[in-house]
N, C-alpha and C. Protein backbone atom coordinates (compact mmCIF):
# COMPACT_ATOMS: atom_id res chain seq x y z
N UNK A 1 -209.54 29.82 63.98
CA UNK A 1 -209.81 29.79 65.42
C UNK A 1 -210.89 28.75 65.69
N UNK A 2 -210.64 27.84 66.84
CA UNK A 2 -211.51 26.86 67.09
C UNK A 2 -212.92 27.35 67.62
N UNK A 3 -213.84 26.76 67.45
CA UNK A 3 -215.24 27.41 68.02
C UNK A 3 -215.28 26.36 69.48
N UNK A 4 -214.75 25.56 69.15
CA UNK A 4 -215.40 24.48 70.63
C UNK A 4 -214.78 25.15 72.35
N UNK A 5 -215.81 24.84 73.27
CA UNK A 5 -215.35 25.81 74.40
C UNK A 5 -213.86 25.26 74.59
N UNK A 6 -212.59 26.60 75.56
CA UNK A 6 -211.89 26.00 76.18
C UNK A 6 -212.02 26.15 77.84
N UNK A 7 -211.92 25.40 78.29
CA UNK A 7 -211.46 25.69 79.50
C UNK A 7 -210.54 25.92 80.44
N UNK A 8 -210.15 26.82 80.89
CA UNK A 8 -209.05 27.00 81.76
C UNK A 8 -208.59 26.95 83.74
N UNK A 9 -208.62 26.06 83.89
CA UNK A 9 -208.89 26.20 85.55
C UNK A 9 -207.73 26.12 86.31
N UNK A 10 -207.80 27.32 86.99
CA UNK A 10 -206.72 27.59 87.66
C UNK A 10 -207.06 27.73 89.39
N UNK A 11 -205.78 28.16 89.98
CA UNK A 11 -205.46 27.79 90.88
C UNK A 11 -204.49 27.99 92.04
N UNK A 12 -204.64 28.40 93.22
CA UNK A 12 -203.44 28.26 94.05
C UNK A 12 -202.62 26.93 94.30
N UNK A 13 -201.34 26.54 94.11
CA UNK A 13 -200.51 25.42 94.38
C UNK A 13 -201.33 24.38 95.69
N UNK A 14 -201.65 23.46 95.18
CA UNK A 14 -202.24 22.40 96.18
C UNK A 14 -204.20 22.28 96.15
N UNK A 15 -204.26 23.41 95.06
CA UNK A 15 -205.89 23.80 95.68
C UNK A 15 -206.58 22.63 94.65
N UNK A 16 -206.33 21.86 94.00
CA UNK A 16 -206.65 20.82 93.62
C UNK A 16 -207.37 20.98 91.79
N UNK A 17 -206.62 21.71 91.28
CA UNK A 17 -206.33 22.32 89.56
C UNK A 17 -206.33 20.42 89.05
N UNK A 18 -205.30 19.99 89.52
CA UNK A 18 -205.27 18.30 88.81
C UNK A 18 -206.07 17.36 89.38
N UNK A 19 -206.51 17.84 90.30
CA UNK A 19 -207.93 16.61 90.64
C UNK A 19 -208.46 17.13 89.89
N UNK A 20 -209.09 17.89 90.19
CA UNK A 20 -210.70 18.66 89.34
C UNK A 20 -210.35 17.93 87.91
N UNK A 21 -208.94 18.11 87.05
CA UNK A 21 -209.06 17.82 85.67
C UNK A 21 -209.32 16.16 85.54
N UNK A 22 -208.86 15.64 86.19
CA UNK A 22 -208.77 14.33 86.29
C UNK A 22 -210.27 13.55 86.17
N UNK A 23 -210.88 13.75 87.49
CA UNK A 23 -212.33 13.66 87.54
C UNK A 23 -213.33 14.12 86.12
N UNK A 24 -212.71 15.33 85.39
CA UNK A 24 -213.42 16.02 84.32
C UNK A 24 -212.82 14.58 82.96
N UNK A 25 -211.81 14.48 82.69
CA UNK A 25 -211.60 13.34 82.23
C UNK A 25 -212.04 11.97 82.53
N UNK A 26 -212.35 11.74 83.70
CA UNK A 26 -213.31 10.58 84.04
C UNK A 26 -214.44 10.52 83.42
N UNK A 27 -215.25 11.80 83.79
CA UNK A 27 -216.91 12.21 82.97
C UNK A 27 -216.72 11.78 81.82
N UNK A 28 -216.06 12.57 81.49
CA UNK A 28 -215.92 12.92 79.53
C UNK A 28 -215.70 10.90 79.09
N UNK A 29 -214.77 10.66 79.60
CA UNK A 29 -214.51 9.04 79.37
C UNK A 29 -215.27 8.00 79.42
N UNK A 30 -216.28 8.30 80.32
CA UNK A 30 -217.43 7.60 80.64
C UNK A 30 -218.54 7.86 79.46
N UNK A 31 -218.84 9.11 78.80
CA UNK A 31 -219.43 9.43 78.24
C UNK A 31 -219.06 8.87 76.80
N UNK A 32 -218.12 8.59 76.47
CA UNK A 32 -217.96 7.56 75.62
C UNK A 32 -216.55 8.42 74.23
N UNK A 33 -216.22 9.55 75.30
CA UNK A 33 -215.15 10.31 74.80
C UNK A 33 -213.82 9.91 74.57
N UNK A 34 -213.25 10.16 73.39
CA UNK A 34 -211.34 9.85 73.79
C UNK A 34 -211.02 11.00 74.28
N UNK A 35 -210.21 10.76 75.09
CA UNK A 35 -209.25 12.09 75.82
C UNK A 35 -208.31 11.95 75.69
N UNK A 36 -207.23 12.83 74.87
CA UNK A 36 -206.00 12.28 74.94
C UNK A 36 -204.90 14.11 75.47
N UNK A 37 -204.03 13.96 75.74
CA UNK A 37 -202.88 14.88 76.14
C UNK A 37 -201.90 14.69 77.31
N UNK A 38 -201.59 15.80 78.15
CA UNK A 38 -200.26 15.09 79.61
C UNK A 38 -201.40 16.07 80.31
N UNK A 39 -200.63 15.26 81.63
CA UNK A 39 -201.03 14.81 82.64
C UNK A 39 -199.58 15.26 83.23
N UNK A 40 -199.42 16.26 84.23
CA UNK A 40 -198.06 16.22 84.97
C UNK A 40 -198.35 15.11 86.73
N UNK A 41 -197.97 14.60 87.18
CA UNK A 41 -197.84 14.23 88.36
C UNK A 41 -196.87 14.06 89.50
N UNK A 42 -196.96 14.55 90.70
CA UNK A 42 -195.85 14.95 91.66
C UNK A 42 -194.95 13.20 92.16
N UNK A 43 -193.88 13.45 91.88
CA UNK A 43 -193.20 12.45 92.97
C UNK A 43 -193.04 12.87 93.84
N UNK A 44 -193.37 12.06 94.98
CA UNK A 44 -193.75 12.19 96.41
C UNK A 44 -192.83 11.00 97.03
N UNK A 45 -191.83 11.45 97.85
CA UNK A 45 -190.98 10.42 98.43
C UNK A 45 -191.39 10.76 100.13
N UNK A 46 -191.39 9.56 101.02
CA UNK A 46 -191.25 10.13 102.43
C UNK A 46 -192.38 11.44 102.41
N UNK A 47 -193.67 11.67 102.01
CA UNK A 47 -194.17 12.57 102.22
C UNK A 47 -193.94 14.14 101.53
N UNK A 48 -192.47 13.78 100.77
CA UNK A 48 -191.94 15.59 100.23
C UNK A 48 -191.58 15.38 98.93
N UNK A 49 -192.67 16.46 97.84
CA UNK A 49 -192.99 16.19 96.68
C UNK A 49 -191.44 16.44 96.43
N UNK A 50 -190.40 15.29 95.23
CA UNK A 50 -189.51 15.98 94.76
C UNK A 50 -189.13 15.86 93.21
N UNK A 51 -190.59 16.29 92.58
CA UNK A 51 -190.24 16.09 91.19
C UNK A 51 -191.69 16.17 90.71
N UNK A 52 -191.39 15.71 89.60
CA UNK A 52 -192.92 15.63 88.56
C UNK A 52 -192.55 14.65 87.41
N UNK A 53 -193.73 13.99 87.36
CA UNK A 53 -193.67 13.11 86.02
C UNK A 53 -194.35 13.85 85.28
N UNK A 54 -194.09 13.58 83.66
CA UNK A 54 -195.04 14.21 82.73
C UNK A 54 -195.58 12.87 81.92
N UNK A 55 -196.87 12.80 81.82
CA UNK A 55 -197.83 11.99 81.19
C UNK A 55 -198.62 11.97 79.93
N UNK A 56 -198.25 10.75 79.17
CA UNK A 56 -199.19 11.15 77.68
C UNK A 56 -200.50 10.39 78.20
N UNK A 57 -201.61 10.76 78.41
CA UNK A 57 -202.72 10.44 79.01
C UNK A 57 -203.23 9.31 77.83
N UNK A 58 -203.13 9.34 76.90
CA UNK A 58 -203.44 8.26 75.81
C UNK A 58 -202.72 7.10 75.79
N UNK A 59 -201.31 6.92 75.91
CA UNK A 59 -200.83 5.65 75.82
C UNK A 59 -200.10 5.20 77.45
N UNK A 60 -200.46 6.43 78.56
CA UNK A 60 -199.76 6.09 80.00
C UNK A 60 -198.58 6.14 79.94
N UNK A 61 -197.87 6.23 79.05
CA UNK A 61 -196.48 6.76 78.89
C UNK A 61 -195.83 7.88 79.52
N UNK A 62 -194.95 7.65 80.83
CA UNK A 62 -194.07 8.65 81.85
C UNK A 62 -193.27 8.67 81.84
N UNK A 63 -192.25 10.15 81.82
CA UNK A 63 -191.44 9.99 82.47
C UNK A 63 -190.62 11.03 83.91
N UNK A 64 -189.76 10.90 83.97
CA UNK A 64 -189.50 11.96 84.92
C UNK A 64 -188.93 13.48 84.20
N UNK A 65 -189.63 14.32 84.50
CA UNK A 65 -189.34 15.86 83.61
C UNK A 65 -188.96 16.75 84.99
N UNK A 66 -189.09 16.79 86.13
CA UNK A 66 -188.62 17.99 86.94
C UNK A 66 -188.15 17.18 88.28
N UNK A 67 -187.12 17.28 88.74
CA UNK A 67 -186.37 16.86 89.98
C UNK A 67 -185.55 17.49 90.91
N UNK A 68 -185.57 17.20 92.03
CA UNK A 68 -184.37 17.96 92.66
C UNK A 68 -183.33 16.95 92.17
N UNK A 69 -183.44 15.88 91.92
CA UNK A 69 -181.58 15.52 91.42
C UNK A 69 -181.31 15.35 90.13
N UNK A 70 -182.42 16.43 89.02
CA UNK A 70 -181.81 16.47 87.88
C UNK A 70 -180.75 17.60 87.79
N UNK A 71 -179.92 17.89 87.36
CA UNK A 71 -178.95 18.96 87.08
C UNK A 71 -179.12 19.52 85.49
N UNK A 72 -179.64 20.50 85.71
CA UNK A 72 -179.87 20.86 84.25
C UNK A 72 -179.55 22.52 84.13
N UNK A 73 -179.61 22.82 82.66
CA UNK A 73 -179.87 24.87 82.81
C UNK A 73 -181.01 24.99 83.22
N UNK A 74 -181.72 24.16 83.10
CA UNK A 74 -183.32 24.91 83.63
C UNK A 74 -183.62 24.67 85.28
N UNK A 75 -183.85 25.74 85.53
CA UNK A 75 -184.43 25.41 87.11
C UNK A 75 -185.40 26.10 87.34
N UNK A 76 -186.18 25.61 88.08
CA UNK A 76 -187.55 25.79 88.54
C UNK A 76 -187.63 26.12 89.86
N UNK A 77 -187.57 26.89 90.98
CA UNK A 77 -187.01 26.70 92.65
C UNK A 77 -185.63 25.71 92.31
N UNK A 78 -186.35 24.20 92.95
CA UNK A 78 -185.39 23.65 93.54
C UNK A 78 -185.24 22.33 92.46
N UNK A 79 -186.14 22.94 91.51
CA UNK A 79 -186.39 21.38 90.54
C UNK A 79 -185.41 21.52 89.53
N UNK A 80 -184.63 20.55 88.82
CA UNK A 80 -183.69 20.37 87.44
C UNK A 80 -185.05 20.04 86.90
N UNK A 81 -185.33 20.65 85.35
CA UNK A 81 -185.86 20.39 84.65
C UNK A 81 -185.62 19.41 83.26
N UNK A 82 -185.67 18.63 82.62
CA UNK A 82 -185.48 17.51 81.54
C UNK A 82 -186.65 18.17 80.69
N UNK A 83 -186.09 19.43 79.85
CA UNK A 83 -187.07 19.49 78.66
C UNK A 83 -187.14 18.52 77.37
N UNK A 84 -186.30 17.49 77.44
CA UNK A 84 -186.24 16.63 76.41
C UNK A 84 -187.31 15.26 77.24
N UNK A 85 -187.58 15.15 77.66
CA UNK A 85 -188.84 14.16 78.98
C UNK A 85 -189.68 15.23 78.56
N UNK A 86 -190.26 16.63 78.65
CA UNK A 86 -191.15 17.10 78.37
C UNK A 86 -191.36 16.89 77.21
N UNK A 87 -190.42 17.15 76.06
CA UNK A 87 -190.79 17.22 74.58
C UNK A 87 -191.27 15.78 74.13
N UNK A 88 -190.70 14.55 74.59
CA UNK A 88 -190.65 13.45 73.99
C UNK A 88 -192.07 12.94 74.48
N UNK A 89 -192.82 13.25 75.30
CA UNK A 89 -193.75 12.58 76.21
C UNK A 89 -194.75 13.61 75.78
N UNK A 90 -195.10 14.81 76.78
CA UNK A 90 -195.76 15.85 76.67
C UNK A 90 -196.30 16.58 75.78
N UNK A 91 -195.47 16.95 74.91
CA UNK A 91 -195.41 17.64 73.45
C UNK A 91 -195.99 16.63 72.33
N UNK A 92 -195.33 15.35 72.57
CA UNK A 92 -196.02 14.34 71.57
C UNK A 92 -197.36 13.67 72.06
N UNK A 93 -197.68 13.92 72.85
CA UNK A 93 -199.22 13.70 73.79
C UNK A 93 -200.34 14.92 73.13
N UNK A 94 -199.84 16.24 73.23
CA UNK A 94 -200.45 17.52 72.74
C UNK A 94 -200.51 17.04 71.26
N UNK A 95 -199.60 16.58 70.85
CA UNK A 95 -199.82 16.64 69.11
C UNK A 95 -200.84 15.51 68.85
N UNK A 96 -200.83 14.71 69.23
CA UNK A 96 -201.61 13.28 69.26
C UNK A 96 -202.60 13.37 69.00
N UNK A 97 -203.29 13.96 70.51
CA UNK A 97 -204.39 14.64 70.82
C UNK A 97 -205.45 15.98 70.02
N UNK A 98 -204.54 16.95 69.73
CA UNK A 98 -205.01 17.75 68.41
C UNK A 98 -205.29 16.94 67.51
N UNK A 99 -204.92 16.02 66.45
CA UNK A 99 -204.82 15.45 65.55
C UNK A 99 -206.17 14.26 65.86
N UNK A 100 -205.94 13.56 66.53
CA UNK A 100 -206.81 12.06 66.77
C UNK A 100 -208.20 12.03 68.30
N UNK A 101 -207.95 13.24 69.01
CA UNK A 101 -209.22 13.18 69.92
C UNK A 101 -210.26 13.72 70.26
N UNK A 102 -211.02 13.36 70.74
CA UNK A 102 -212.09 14.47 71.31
C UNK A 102 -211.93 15.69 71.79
N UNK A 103 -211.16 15.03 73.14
CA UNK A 103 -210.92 16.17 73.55
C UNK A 103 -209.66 16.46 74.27
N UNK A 104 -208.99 17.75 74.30
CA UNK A 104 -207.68 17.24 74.87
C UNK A 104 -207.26 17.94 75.94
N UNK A 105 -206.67 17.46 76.77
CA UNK A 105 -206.20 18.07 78.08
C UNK A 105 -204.54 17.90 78.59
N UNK A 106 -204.54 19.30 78.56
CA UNK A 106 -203.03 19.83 79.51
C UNK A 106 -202.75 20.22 80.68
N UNK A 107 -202.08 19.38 81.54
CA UNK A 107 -202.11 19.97 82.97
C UNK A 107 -200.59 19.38 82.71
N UNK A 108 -199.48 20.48 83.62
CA UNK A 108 -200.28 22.13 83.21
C UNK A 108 -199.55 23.30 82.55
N UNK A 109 -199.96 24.22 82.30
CA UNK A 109 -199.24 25.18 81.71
C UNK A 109 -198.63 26.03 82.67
N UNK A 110 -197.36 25.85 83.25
CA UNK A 110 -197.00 26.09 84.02
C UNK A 110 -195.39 26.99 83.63
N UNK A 111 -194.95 26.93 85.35
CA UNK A 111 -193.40 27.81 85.18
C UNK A 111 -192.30 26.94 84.29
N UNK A 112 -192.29 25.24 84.57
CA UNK A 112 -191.81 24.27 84.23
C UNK A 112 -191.87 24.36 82.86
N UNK A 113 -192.70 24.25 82.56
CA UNK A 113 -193.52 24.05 81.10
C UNK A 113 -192.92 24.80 79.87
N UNK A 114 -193.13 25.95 80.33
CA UNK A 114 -193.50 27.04 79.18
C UNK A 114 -191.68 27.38 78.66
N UNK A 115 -190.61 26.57 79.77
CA UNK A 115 -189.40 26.35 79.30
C UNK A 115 -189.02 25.86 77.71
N UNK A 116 -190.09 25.01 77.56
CA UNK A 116 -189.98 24.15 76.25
C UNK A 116 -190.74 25.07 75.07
N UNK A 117 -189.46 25.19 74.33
CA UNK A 117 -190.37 25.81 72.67
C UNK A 117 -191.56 25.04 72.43
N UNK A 118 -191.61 23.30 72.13
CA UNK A 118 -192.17 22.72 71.75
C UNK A 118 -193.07 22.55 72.46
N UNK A 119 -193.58 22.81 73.81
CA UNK A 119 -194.20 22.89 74.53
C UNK A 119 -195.33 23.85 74.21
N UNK A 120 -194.66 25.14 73.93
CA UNK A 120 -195.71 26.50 74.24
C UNK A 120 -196.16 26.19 72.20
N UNK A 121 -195.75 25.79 71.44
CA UNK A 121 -196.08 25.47 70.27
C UNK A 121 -197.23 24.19 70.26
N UNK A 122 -197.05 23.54 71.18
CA UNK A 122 -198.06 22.49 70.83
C UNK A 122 -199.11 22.66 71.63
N UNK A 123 -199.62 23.59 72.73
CA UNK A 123 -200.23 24.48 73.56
C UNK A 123 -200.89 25.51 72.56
N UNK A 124 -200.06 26.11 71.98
CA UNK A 124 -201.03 26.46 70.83
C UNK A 124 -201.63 26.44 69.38
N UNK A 125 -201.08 25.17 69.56
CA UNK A 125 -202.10 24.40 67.97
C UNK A 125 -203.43 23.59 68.73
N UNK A 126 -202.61 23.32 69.69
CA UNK A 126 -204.24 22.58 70.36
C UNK A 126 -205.52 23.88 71.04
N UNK A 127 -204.84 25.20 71.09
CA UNK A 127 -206.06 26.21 71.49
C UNK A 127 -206.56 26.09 70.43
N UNK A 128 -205.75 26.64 69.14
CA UNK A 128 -206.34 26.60 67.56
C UNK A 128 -206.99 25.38 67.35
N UNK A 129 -207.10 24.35 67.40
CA UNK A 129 -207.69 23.39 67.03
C UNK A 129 -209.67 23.79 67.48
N UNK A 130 -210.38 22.66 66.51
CA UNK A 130 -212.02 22.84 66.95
C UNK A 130 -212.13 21.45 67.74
N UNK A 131 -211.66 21.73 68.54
CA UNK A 131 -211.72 20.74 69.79
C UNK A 131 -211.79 21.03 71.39
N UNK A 132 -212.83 20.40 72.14
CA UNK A 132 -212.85 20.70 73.42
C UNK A 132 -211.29 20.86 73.98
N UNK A 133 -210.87 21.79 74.92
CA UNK A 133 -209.95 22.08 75.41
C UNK A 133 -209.65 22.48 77.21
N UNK A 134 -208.93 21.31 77.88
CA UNK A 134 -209.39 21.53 78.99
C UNK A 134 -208.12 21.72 79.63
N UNK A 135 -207.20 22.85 80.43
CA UNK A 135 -205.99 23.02 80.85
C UNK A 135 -206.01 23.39 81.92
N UNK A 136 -205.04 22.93 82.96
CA UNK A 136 -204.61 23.99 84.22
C UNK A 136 -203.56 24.57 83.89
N UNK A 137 -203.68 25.92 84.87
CA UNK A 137 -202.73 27.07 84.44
C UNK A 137 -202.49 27.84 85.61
N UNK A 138 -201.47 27.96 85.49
CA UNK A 138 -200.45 28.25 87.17
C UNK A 138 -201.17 29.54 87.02
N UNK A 139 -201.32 30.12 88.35
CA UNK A 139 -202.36 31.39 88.72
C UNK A 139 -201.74 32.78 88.30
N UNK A 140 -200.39 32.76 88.73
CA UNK A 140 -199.62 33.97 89.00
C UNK A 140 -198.89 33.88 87.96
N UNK A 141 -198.29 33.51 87.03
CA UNK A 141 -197.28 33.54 86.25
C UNK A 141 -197.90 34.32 85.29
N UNK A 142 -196.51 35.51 84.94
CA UNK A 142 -196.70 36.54 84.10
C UNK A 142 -196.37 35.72 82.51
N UNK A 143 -195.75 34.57 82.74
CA UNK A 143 -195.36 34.06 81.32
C UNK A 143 -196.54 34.79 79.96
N UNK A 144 -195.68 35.03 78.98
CA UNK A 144 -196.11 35.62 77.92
C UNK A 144 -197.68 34.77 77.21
N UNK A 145 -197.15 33.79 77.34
CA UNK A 145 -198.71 32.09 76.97
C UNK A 145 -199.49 31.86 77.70
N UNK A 146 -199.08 32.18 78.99
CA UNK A 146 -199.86 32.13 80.20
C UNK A 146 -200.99 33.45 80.14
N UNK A 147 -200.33 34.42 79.48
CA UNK A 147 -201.18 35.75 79.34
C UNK A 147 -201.95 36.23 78.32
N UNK A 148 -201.32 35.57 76.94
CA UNK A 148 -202.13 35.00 76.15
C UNK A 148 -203.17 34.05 76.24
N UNK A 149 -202.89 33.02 77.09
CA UNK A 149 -204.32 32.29 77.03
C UNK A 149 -205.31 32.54 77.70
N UNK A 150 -204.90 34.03 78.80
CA UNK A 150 -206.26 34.41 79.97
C UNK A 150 -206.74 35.49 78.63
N UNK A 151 -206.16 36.48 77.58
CA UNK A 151 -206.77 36.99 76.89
C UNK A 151 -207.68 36.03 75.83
N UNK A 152 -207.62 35.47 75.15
CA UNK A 152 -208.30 34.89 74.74
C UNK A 152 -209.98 34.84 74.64
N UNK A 153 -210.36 35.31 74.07
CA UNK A 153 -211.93 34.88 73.71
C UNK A 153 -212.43 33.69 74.10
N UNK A 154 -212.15 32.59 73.62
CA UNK A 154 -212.59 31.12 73.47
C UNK A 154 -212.13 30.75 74.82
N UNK A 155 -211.35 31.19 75.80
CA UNK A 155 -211.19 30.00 77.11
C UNK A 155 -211.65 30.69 77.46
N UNK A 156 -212.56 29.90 78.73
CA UNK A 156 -212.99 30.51 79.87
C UNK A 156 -212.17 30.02 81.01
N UNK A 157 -211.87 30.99 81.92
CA UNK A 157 -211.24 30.30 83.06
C UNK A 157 -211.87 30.69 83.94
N UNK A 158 -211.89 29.19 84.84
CA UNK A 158 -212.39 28.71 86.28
C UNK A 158 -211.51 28.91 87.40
N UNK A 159 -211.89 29.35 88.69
CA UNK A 159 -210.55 28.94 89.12
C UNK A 159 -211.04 27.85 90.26
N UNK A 160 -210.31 26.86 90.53
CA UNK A 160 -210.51 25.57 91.64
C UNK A 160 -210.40 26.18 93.12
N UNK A 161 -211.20 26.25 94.08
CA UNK A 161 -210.96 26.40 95.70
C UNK A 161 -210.87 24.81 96.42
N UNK A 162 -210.49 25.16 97.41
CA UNK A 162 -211.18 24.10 98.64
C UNK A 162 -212.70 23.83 98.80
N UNK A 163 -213.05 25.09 98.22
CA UNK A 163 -214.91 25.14 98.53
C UNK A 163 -215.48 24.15 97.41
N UNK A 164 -214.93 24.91 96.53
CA UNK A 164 -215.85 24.26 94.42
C UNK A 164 -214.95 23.03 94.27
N UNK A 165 -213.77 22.35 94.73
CA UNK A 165 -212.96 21.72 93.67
C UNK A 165 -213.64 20.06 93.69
N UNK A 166 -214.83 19.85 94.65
CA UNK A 166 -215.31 18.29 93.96
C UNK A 166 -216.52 18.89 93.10
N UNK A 167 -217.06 20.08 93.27
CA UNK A 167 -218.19 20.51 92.48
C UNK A 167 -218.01 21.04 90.79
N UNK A 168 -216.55 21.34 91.02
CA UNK A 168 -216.40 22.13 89.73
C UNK A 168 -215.92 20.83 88.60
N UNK A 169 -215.70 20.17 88.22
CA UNK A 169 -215.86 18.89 87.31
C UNK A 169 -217.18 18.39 87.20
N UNK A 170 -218.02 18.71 87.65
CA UNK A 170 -219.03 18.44 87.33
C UNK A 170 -219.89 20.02 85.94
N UNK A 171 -219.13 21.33 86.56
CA UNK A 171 -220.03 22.57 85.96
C UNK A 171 -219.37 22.23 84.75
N UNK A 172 -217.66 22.08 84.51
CA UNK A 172 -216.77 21.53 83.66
C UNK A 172 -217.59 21.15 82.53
N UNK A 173 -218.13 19.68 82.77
CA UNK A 173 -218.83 19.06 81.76
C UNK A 173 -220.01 19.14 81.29
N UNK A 174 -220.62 20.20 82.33
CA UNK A 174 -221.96 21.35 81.66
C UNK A 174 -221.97 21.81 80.73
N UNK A 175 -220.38 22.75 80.90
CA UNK A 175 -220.03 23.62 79.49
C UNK A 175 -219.55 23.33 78.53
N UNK A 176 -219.05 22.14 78.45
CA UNK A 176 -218.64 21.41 77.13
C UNK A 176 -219.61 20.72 76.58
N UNK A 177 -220.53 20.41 77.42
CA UNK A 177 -221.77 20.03 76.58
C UNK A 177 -222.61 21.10 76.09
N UNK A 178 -222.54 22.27 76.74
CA UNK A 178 -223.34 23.27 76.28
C UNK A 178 -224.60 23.27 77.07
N UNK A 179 -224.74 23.01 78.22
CA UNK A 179 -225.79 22.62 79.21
C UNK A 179 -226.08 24.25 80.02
N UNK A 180 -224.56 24.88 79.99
CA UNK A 180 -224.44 25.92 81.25
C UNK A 180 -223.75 26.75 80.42
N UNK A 181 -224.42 28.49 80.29
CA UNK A 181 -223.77 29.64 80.11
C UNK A 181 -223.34 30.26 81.02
């Protein structure tokens, strides 16, 4: 079991879970950190999100993993899911990252997500790992990993508002430094 903090910050849909991480990866980067893992991000056409890219935050490598005009078995609402775009991108971002960084970050562990074996496997070699650990995690989902990682000892979870979410990347990098109990 890893000793280094994790963090978990969660969230209502929109309340700003992937800014906050983003900004927390800025700090850490500045500070002279590698950060490596995914990064999910919304496609936004005409104003109406219809999809998600998934991101290896180390080499910027995207692609498209959830759509309304993918057709797949997996569905999400209204999204086709591409768990092979998750595995090839995402999953090999998580492994990367365990293996070669400071510190690593998953956004997010989500409904989408936790579709992929290789997904919820590389989610948890990187908890196990002794490495800073920084994830968003869908609020409500009963998923089995999702409930495992709020039990957990080693994460702490945050959750992001409208009120805390430019303040809380900052407490973020308190506690990974060990500044703030």
């Amino acid at each position: 079991m890893g000793e280094a903090l994790k963090i978990g910050i969660t969230g209502l849909p929109g309340a700003g879970k992937t800014h906050a991480l983003l900004k927390v990866i800025e700090m850490l980067e500045a500070d002279g950190l590698k950060v490596g893992g995914m990064i999910t991000e919304p496609i936004v056409k005409k104003g109406h999100r219809e999809g998600f890219y998934v991101m290896d935050w180390a080499t910027k490598e995207r692609r498209v993993f959830a759509s309304r005009e993918i057709q797949s078995k997996v569905m999400v609402g209204r999204y086709g899911v591409d768990l092979s775009a998750l595995d090839e991108v995402g999953v090999n971002a998580l492994r990367y990252a365990t293996m070669n960084c400071d510190a690593i970050v998953i956004d997010e562990v989500g409904k989408m997500e936790v579709e992929s074996e290789g997904f919820v496997a590389a989610v948890k070699e990187a908890l196990d790992a002794d490495k800073p650990l920084i994830l968003t995690l869908h609020k409500k989902s009963r998923n089995p990993l999702l409930q495992d990682i709020r039990r957990r000892d080693d994460v702490r979870i945050l959750e992001v508002t409208q009120v805390n979410r430019n303040l809380l990347p900052y407490k973020i990098v308190k506690l990974l430094k060990g500044e703030m109990l």
